[in-house]
C-alpha atoms as a PDB file:
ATOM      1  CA  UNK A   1     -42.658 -82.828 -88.419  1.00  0.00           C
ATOM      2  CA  UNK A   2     -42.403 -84.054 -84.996  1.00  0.00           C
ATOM      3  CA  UNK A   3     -39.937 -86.147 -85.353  1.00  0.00           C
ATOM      4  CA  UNK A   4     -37.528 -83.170 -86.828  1.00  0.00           C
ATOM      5  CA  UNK A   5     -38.589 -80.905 -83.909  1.00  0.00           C
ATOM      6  CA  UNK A   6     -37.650 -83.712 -81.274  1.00  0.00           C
ATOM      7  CA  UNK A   7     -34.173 -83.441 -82.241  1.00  0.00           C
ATOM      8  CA  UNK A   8     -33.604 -79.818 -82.857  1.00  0.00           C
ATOM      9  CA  UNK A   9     -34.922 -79.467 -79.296  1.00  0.00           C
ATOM     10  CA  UNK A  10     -32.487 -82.213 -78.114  1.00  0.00           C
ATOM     11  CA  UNK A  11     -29.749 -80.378 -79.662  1.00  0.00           C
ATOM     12  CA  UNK A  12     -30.844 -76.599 -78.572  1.00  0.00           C
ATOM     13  CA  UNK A  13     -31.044 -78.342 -75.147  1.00  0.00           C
ATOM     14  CA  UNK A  14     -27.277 -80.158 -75.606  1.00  0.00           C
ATOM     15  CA  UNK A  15     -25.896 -76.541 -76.494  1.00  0.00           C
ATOM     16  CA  UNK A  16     -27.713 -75.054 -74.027  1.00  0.00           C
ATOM     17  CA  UNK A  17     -26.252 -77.036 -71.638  1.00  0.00           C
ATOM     18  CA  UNK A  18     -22.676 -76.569 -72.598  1.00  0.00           C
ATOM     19  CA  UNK A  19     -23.117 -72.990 -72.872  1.00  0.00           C
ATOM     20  CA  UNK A  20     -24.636 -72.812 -69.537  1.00  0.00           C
ATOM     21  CA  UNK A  21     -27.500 -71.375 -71.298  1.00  0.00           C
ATOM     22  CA  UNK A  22     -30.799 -71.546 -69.394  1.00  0.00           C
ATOM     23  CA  UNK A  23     -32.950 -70.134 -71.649  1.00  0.00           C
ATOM     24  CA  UNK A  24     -32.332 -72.544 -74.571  1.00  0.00           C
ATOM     25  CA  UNK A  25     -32.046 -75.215 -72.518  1.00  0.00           C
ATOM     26  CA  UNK A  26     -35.698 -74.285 -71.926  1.00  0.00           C
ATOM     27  CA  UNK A  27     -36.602 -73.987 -75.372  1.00  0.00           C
ATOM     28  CA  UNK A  28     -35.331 -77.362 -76.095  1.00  0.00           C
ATOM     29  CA  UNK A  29     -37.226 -78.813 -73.622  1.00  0.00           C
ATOM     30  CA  UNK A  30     -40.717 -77.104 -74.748  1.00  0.00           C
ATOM     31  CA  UNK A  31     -39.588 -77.849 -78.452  1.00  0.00           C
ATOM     32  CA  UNK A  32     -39.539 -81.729 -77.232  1.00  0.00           C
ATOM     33  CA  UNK A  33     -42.471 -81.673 -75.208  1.00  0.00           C
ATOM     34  CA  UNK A  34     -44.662 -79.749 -77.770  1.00  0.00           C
ATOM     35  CA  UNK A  35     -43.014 -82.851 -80.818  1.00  0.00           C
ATOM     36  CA  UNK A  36     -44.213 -85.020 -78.179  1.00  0.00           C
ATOM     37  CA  UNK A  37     -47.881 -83.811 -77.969  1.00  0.00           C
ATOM     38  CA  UNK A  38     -47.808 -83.653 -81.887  1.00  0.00           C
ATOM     39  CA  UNK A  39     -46.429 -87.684 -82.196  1.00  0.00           C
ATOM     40  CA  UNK A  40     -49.599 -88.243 -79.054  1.00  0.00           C
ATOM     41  CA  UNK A  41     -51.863 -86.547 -81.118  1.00  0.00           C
ATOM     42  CA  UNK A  42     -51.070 -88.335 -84.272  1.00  0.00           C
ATOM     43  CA  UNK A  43     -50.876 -91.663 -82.485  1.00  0.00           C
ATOM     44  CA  UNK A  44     -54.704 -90.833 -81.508  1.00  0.00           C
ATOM     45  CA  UNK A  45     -55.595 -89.989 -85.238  1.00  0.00           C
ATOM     46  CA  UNK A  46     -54.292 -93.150 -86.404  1.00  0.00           C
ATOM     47  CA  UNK A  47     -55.984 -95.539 -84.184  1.00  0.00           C
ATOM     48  CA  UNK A  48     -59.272 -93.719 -85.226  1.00  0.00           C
ATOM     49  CA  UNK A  49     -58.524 -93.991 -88.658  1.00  0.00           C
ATOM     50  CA  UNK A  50     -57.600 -98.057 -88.609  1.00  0.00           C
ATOM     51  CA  UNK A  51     -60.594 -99.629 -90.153  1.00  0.00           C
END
C-alpha cells in the first residue's frame, strides 16, 4: 500500500534525522520515492481503466 509506505518512510526519515542516522534517513527517502512510483503507476492504471 503506497500510501502506508509513504509514511513509514517519512517516519524512518524523521528518526533518522534525530538520530543523526544517515543510513535510514536514506531508506526513508527510497521508501517514499519507491510509494511514490507505486501511487504514479496506479494513477496511470486508472486513467486507462476509466471508460
Amino acid at each position: 500500500m503506497p500510501a502506508a509506505q509513504d509514511i513509514a518512510g517519512k517516519a524512518k526519515e524523521a528518526i533518522g534525522k534525530a538520530t543523526d542516522n544517515d543510513k535510514l534517513v536514506a531508506e526513508g527517502k527510497a521508501d517514499q520515492t519507491t510509494a511514490d512510483a507505486k501511487k504514479a503507476g496506479e494513477n496511470v492504471k486508472d486513467a486507462f481503466n476509466k471508460d
